[in-house]
Protein backbone atom coordinates (compact mmCIF):
# COMPACT_ATOMS: atom_id res chain seq x y z
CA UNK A 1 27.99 38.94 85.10
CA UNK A 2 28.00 42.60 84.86
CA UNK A 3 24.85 45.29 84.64
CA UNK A 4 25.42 48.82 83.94
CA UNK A 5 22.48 51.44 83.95
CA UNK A 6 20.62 52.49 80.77
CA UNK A 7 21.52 56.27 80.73
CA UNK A 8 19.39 58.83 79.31
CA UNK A 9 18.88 59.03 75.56
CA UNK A 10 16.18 57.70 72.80
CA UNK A 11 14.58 54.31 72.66
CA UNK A 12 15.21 53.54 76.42
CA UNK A 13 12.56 51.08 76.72
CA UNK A 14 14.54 48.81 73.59
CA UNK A 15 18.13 49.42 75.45
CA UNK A 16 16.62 48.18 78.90
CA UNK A 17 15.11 45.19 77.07
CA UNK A 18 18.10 44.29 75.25
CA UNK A 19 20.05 44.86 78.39
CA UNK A 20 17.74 42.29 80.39
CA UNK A 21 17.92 39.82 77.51
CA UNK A 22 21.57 39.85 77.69
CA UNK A 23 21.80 39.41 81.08
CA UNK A 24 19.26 36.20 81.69
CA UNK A 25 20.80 34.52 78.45
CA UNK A 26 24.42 35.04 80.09
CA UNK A 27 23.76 34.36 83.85
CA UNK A 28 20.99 31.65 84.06
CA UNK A 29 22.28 28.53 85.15
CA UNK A 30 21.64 25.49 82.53
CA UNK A 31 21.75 21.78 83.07
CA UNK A 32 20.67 18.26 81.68
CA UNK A 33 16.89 17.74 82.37
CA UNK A 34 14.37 14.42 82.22
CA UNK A 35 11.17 14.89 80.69
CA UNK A 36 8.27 11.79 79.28
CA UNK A 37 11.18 9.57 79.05
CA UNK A 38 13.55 11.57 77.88
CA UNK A 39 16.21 13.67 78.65
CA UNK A 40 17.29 17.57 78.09
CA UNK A 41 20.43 19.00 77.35
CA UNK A 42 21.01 22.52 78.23
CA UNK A 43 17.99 23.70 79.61
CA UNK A 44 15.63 25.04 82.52
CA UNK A 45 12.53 24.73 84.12
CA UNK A 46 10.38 27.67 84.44
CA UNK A 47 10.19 28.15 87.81
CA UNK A 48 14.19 27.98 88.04
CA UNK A 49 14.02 30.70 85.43
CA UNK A 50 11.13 32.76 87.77
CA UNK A 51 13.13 32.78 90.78
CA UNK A 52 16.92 33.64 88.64
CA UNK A 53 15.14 36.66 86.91
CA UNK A 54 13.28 37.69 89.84
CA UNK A 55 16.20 37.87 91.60
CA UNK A 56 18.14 39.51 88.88
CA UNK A 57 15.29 42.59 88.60
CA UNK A 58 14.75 43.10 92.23
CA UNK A 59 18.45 43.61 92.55
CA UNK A 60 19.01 45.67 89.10
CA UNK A 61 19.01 49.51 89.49
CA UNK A 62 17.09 49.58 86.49
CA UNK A 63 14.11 48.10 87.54
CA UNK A 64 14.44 48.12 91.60
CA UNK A 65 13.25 45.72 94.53
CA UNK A 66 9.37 46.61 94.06
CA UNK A 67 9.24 43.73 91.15
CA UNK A 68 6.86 40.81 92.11
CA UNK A 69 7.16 37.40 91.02
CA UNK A 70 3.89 37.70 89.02
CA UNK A 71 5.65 40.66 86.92
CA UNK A 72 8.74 38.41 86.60
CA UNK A 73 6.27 35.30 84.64
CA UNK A 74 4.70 38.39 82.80
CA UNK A 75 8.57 38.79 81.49
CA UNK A 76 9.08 35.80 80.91
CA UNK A 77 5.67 34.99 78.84
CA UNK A 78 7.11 38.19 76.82
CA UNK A 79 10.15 36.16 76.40
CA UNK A 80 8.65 33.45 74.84
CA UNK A 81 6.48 35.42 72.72
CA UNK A 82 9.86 37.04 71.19
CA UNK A 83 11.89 34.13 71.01
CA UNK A 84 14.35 35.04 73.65
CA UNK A 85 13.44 31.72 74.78
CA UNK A 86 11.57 28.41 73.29
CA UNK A 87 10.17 25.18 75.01
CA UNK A 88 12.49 22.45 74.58
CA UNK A 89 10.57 21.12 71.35
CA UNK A 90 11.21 24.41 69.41
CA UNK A 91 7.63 26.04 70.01
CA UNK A 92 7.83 30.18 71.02
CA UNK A 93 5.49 33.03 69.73
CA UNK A 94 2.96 32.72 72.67
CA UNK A 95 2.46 33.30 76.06
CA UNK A 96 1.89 30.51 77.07
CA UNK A 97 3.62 30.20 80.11
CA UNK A 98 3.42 29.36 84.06
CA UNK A 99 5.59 28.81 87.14
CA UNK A 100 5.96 25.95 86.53
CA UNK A 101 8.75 22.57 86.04
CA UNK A 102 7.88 23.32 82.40
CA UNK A 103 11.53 22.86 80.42
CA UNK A 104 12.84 25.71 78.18
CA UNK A 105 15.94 26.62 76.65
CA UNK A 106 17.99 29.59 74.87
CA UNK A 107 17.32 29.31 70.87
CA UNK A 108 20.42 30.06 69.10
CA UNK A 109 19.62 33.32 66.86
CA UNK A 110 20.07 36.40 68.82
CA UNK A 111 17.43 37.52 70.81
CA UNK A 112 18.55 41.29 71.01
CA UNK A 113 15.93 44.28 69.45
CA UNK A 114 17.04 46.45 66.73
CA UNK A 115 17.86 50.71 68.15
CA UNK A 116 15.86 51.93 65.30
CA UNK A 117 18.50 54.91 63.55
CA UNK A 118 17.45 58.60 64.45
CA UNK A 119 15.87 60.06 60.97
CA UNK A 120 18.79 62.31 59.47
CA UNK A 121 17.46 65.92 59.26
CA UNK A 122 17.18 66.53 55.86
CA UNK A 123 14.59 63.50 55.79
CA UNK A 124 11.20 64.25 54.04
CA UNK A 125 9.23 63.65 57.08
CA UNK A 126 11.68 64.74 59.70
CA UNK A 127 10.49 66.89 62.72
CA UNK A 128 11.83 70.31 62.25
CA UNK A 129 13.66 71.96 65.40
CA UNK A 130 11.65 75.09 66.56
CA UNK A 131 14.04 78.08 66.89
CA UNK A 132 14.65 78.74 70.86
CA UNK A 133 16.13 82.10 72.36
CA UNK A 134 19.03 80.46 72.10
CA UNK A 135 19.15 80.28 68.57
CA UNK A 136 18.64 83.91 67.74
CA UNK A 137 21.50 85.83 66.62
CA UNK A 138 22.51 88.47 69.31
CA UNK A 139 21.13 86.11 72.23
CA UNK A 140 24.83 86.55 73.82
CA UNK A 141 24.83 89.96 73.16
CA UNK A 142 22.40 91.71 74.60
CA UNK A 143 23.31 95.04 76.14
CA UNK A 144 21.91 96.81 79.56
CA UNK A 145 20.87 100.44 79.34
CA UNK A 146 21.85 100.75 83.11
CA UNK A 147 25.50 100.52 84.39
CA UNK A 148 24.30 100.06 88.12
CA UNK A 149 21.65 96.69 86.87
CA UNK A 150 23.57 93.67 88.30
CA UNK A 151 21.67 90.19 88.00
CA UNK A 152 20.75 89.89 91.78
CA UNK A 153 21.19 86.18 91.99
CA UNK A 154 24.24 84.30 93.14
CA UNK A 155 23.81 81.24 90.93
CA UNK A 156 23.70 82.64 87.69
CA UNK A 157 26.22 82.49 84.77
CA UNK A 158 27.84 86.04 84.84
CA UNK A 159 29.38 85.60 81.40
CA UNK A 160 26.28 85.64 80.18
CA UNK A 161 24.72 88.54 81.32
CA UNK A 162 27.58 90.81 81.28
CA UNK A 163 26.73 94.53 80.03
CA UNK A 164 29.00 96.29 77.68
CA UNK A 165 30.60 99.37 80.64
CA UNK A 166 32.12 101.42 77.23
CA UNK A 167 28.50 101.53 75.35
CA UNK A 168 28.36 104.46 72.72
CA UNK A 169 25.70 107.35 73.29
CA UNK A 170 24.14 105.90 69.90
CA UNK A 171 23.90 102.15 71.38
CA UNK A 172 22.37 103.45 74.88
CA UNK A 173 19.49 105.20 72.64
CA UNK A 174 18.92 102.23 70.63
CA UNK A 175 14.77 101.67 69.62
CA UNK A 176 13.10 99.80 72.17
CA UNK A 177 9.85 97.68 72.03
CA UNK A 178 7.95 96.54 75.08
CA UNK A 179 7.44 92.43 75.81
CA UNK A 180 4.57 90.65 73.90
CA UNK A 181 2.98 87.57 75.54
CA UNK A 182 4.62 85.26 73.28
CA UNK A 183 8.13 86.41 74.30
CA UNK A 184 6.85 85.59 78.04
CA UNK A 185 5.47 82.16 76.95
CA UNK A 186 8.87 81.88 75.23
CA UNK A 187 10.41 82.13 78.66
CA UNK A 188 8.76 80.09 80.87
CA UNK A 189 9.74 77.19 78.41
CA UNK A 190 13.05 77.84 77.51
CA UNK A 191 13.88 78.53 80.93
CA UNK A 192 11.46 75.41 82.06
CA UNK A 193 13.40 73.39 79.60
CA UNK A 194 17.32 74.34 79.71
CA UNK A 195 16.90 73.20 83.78
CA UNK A 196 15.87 69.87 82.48
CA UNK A 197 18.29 69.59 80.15
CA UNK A 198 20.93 69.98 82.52
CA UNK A 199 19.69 67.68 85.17
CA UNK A 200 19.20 64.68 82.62
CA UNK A 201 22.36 65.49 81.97
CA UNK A 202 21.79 65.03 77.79
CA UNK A 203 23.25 66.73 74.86
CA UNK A 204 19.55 67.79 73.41
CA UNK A 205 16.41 67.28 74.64
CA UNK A 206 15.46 66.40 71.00
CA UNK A 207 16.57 63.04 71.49
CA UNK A 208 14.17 62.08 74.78
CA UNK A 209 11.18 64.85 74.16
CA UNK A 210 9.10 65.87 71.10
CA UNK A 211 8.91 69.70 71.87
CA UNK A 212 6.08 70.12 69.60
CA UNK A 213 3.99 68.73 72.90
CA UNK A 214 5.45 70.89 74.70
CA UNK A 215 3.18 73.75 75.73
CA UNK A 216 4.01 76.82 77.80
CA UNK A 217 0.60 77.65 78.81
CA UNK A 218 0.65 73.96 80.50
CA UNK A 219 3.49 75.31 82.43
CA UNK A 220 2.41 78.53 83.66
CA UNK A 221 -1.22 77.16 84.34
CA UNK A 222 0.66 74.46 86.59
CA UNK A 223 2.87 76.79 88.12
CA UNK A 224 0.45 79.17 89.14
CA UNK A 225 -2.81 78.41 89.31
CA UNK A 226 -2.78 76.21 92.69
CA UNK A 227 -5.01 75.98 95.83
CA UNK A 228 -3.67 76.50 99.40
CA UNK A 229 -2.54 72.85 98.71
CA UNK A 230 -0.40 73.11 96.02
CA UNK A 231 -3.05 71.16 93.69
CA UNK A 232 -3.95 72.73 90.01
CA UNK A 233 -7.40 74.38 89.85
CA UNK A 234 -8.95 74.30 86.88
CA UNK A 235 -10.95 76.58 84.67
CA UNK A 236 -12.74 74.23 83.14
CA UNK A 237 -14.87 72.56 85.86
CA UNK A 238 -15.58 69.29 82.91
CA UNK A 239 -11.64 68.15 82.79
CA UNK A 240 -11.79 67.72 87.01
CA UNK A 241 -12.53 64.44 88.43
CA UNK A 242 -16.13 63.60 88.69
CA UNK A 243 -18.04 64.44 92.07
CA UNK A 244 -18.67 60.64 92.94
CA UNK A 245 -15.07 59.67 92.36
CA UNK A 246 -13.50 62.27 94.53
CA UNK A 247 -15.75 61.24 96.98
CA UNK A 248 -14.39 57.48 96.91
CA UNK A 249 -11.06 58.55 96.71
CA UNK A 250 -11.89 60.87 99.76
CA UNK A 251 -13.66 57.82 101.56
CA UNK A 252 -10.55 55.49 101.10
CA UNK A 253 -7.77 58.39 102.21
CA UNK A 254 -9.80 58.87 105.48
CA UNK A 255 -10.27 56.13 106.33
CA UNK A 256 -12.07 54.76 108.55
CA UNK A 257 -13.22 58.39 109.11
CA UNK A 258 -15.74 58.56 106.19
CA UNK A 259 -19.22 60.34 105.85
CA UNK A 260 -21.76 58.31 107.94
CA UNK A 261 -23.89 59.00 104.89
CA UNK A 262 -22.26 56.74 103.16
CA UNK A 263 -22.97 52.87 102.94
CA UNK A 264 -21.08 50.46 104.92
CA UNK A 265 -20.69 46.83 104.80
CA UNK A 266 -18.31 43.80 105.03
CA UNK A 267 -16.23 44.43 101.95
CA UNK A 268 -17.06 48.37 101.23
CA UNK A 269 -13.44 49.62 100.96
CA UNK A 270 -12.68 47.20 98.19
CA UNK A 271 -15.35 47.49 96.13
CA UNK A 272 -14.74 51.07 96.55
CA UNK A 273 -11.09 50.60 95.78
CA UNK A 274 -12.26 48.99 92.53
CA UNK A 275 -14.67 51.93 91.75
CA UNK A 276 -11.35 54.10 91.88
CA UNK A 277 -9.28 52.21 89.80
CA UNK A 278 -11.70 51.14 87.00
CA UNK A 279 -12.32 55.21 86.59
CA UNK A 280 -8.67 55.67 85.83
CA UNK A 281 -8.35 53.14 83.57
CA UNK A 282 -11.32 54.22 81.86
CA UNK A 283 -9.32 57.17 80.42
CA UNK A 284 -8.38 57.77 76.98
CA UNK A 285 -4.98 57.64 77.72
CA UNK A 286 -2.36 57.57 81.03
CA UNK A 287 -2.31 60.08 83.01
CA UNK A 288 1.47 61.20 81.81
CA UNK A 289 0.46 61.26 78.63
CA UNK A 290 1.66 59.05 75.25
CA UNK A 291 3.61 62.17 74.21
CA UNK A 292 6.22 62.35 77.20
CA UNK A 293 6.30 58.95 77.81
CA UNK A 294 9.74 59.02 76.24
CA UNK A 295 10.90 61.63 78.50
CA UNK A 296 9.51 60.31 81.73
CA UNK A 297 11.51 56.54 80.58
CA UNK A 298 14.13 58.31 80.62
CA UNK A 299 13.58 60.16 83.84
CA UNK A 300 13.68 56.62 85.32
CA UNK A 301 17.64 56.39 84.66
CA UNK A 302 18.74 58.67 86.84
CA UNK A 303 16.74 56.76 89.73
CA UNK A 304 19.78 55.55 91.26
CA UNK A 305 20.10 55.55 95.28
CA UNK A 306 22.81 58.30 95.47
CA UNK A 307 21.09 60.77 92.91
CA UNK A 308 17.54 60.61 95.22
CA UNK A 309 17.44 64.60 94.96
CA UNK A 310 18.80 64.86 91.08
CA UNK A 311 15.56 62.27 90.26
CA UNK A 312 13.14 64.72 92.34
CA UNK A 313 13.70 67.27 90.69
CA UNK A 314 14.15 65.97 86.88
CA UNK A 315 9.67 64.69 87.68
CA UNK A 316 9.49 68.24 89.01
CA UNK A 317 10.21 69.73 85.69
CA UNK A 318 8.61 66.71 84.16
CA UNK A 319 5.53 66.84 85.53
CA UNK A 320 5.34 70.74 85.08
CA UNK A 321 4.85 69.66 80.80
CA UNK A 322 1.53 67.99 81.10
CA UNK A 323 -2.05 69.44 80.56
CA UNK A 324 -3.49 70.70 84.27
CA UNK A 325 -6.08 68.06 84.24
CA UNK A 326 -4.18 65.26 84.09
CA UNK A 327 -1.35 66.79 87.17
CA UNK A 328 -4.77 67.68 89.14
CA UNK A 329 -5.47 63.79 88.62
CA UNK A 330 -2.21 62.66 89.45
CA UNK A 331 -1.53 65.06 92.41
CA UNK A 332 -5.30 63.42 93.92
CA UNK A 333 -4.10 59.73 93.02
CA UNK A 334 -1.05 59.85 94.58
CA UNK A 335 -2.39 61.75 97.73
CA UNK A 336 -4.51 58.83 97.99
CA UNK A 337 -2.26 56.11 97.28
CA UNK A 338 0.08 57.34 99.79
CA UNK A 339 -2.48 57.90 102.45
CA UNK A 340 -3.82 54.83 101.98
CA UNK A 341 -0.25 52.64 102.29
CA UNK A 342 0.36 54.31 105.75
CA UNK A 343 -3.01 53.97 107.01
CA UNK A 344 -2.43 51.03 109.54
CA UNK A 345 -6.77 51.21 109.83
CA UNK A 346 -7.01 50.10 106.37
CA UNK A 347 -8.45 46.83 106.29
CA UNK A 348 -6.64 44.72 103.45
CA UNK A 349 -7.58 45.23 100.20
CA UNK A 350 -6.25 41.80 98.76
CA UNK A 351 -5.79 38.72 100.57
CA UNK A 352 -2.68 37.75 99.08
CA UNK A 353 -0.86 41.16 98.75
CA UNK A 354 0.29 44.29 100.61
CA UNK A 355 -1.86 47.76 100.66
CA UNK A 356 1.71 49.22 99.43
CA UNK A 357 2.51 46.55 96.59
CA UNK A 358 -1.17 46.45 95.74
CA UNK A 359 -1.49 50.29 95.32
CA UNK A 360 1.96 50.42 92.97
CA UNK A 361 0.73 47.76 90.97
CA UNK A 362 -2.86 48.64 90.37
CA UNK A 363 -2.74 52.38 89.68
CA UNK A 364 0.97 51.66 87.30
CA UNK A 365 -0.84 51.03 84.15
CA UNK A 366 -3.26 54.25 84.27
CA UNK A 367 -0.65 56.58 84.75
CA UNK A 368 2.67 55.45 82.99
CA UNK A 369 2.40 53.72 79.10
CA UNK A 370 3.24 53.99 75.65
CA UNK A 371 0.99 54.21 72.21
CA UNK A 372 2.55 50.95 71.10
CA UNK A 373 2.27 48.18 73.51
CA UNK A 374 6.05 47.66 74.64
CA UNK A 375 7.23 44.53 76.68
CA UNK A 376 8.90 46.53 79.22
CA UNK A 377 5.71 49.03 80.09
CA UNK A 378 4.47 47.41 83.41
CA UNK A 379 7.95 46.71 84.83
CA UNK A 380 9.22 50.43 83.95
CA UNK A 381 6.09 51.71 85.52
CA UNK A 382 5.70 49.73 88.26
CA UNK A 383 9.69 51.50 89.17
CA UNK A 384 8.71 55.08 88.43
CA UNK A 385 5.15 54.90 90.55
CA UNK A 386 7.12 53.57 93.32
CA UNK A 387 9.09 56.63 93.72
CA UNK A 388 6.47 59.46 92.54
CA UNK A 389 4.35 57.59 95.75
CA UNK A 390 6.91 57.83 98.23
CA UNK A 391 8.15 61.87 97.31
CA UNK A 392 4.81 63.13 96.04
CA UNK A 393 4.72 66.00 98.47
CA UNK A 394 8.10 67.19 96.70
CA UNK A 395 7.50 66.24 93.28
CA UNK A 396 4.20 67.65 92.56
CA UNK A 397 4.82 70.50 94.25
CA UNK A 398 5.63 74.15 92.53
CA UNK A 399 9.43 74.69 92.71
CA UNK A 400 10.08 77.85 94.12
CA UNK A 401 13.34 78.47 92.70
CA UNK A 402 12.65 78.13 88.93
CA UNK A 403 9.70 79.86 89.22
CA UNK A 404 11.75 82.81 91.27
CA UNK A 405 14.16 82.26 87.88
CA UNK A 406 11.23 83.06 85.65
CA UNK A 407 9.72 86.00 87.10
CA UNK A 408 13.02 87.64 87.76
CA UNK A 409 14.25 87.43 84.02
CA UNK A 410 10.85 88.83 82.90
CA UNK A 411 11.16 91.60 85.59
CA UNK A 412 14.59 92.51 83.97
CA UNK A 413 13.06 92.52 80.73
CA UNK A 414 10.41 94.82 81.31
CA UNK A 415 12.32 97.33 83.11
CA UNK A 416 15.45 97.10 80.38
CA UNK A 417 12.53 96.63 77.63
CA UNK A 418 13.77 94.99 74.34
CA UNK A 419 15.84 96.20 71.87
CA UNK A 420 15.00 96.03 68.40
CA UNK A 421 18.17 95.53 65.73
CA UNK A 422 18.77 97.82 62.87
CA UNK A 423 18.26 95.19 60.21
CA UNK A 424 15.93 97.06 57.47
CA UNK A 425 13.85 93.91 56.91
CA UNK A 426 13.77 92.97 60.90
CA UNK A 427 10.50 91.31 62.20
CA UNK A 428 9.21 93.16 65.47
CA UNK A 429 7.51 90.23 66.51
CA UNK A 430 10.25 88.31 66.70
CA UNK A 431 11.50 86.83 69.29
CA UNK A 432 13.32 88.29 72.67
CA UNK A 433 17.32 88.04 72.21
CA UNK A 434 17.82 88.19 75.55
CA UNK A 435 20.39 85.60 77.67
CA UNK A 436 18.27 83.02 80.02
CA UNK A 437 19.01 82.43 83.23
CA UNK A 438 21.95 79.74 83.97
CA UNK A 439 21.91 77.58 86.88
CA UNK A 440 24.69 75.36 88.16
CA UNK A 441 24.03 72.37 89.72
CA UNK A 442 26.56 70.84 92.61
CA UNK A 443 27.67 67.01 91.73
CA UNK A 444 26.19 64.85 94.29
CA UNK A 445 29.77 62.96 96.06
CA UNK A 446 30.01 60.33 98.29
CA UNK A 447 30.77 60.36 101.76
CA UNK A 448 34.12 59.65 101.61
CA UNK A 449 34.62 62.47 99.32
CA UNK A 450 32.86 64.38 101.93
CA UNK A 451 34.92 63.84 104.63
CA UNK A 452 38.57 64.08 102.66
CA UNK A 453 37.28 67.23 101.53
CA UNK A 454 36.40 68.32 104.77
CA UNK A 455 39.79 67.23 106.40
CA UNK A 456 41.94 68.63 103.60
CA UNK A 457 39.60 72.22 104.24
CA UNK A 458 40.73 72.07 107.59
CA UNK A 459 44.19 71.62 107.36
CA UNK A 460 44.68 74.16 104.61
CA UNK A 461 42.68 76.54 107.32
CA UNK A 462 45.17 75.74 109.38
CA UNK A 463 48.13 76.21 107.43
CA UNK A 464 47.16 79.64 106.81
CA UNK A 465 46.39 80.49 110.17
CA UNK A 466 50.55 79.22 111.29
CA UNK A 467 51.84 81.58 108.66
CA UNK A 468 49.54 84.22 110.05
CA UNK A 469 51.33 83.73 113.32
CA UNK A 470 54.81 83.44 111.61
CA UNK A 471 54.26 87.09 109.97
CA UNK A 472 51.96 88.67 112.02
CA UNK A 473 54.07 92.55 112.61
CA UNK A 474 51.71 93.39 115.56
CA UNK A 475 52.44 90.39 117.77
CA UNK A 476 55.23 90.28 120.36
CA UNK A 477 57.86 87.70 120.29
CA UNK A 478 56.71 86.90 123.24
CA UNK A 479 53.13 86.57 122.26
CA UNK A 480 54.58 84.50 118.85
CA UNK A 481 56.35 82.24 121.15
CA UNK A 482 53.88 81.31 123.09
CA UNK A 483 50.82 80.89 120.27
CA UNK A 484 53.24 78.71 118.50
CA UNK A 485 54.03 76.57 121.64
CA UNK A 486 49.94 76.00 121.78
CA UNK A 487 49.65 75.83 118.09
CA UNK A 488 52.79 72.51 118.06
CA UNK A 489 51.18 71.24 120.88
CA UNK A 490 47.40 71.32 119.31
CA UNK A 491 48.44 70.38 115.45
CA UNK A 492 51.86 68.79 115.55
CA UNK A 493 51.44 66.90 111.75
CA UNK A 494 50.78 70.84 110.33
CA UNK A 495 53.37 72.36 112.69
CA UNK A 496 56.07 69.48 111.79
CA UNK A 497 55.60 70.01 108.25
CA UNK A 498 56.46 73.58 108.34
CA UNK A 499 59.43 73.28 110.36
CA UNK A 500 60.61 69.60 109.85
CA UNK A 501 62.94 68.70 113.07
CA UNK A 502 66.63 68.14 112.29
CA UNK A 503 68.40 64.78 112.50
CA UNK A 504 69.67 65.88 116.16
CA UNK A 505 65.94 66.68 117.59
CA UNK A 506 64.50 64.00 116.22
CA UNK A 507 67.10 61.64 117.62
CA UNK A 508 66.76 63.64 120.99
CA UNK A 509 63.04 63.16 120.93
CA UNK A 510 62.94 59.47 120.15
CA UNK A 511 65.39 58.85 122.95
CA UNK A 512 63.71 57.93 126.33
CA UNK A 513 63.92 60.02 129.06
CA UNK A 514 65.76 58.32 132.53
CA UNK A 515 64.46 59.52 135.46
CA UNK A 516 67.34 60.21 138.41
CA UNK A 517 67.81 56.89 140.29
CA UNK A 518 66.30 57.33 144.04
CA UNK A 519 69.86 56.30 145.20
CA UNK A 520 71.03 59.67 144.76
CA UNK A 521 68.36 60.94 147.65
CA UNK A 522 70.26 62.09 150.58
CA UNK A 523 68.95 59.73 153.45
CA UNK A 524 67.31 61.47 156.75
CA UNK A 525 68.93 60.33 160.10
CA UNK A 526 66.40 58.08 161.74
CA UNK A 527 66.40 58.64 165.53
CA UNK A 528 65.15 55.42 167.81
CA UNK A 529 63.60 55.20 171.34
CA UNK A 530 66.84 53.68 172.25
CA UNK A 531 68.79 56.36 171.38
């Protein structure tokens, strides 16, 4: 039985389900079954059919090991609801289902969703792309007044900003406007936005983000306007948290340091706990918002164990797109959450369940869902909570080298100012037609790569350095002679392969050496007492 990982792209959530349904309806093991009297052909029990599919999500890289056993019945209930499975009378469309010997089996029409088809473009209907910098003829050509500007960092596509050395006098004198704050707005999304593109690693972000959400004011509020902490002030003091919850959440990350002010009884941090929680699920919606839910689902396939730091940054950028109330509210919840899970002085907040497991599964809901109720919400949530708990501190954080990006390509385009083109019926609000930024991201390899890599580096270093030695004109033969000696002694493999030995040395070098037999050592005369 073979699993593969969901890459990026539209209707994620329906590919992961279909990809689980295939999966339980190949692998789980069937047999003959007695039930009242009777018996069973080809069916299961449901607690058989807990443990396989638990099993099967913990160790799926799609889902990951944070997957209880109570989310695995949730499944299945969905399961029967959809008629991926029925009870062994033919009865499905509820959830009415427990762990259980209950007996269920695999109906015979296929389970499998339909991938609704992408609208075509001329649809009546059909979401209209909005023109980027990219799109606007002369983006490719834009022309520096200054022979001496050089773009200043290392990492940036030099094809792209490449000046034109053999400009006429009529080109360098060209009509010049000065940047609007739309064309900066402009920036900070299309910049914002071709880094995410490339780390998702997807053709278009059309098909995983609605960029009509997608608001550049969000981006430079979030970007900017942070405390010594790195958490989003607002402007408007109504969107923050209210007073009495931050003081709860501040109660339960302190913990057990609180304000003596404050009540205290058997049983306070829970009910405080529960305070917490009901507030954020009082909200009118999560706190990623219904709008990039598709985009954050997506996010979740490239949460694989060897692209750790690719994942990071994708929420980075991610996170960057929503309103600065709700990142204020999720930089404070998962502060807490965190603090709370390593708190050792936190009495337990469940009975039954870990301050870690309970905190990922509580708090899930509130900040990851969709509009329309899908099957898959609490399991894909559950997966990307997980990991914004344990990197918070890196993933809510400003990163410094996109906004560094930003500020330096706005820089340039002040100082260069903007060119306006000759067309008679040219708009001079339009747009800047200036090249963005590039950045090239290094493939994460493995460490086997690393190190054959690193050995091949070293012998080519080598190699060069023996032919340094072999045509070095300011070196004595004597000196040559005797670098060479150390060099054969130090690297014989490099040496041998530049001068390979001849039939005769190698012959002469397998054969043993015989020392001289002792017999040959001329005897001293031993004198005696006697004599």
């Amino acid at each position: 039985m073979s699993s593969h990982v969901i890459t990026p792209g539209p209707y994620r959530a329906t590919k992961l389900w279909n990809e689980v349904t295939r999966l339980f309806r190949a692998g789980m093991p069937l047999r003959k079954h007695r039930q009242n009297f009777r018996h069973y052909a080809s069916c299961f029990t449901a607690s058989a059919a807990v443990d396989w599919l638990h099993q099967l999500l913990r160790s799926n890289s799609n889902f990951g090991p944070d997957v209880t056993r109570q989310q695995t019945v949730q499944l299945l209930k969905k399961f029967l609801k959809n008629h991926v499975i029925e009870d062994v009378k033919g009865r499905w469309g509820t959830e009415d289902l427990e762990d259980n010997n209950s007996l269920y089996r695999f109906p015979s029409t296929s389970p499998l969703k339909p991938i609704p088809c992408a609208a075509p473009a001329s649809a009546p209907g059909s979401i209209k792309k909005r023109p980027s910098l990219r799109d606007k003829e002369g983006f490719f050509r834009f022309r520096s007044i200054r022979k001496h500007e050089k773009e200043t960092q290392e990492n940036v596509d030099h094809a792209l900003q490449a000046g034109d050395e053999n400009q006429s006098a009529g080109e360098q004198q060209v009509q010049r406007r000065e940047l609007t704050v739309e064309d900066e707005r402009d920036i900070w999304r299309d910049i914002t936005l071709i880094h995410l593109q490339r780390i998702l690693g997807v053709s278009s972000l059309d098909e995983v983000l609605d960029q009509r959400y997608v608001n550049p004011q969000n981006i430079i509020h979030n970007m900017t306007k942070v405390n010594k902490h790195g958490v989003v002030t607002l402007d408007d003091k109504t969107n923050d948290l209210p007073h009495w919850v931050l003081s709860a959440m501040k109660s339960l990350a302190n913990w057990p340091k609180y304000d003596s002010a404050q009540p205290s009884y058997p049983g306070f941090e829970r009910d405080v706990f529960k305070t917490v929680s009901d507030y954020f699920y009082s909200l009118p919606q999560p706190l990623l918002t219904y709008e990039l839910y598709e985009l954050f689902i997506n996010v979740l396939g490239v949460l694989q164990p060897h692209c750790e730091r690719v994942a990071i940054e994708a929420l980075q950028l991610c996170t960057l797109l929503l309103p600065p109330a709700s990142r204020r509210k999720l930089q404070l919840l998962m502060r807490m959450m965190s603090r709370i899970s390593q708190n050792v002085d936190m009495p337990r907040l469940h009975p039954a369940i870990g301050t870690r497991t309970l905190m990922v599964h509580t708090f899930s809901g509130c900040v990851l869902g969709s509009a329309e109720e899908c099957d898959l919400d609490e399991l894909l949530a559950t997966r990307l909570v997980s990991f914004l708990m344990d990197h918070q501190q890196n993933i809510l954080s400003v990163p410094d080298y996109l906004l560094s990006a930003i500020n330096d390509h706005i820089q340039y385009l002040r100082t260069v100012q903007v060119p306006i083109d000759y067309a008679p019926n040219i708009d001079c609000t339009a747009p800047v037609c200036a090249p963005v930024p590039v950045f090239a991201f290094c493939r994460q390899i493995s460490g086997a790569e690393f190190e054959q890599q690193k050995l091949e580096s070293s012998q080519q270093a080598m190699e060069e350095l023996l032919e340094i030695l072999l045509t070095n004109q300011n070196m004595t033969e004597k000196d040559r002679r005797k670098k060479l000696k150390q060099f054969q002694k130090q690297y014989p493999d490099i040496y041998s392969r530049r001068f390979p030995p001849s039939d005769k040395e190698s012959r002469a070098d397998n054969k043993p050496k015989i020392k001289p037999p002792l017999l040959n050592i001329k005897k001293t005369k031993v004198f005696s007492i006697r004599n």
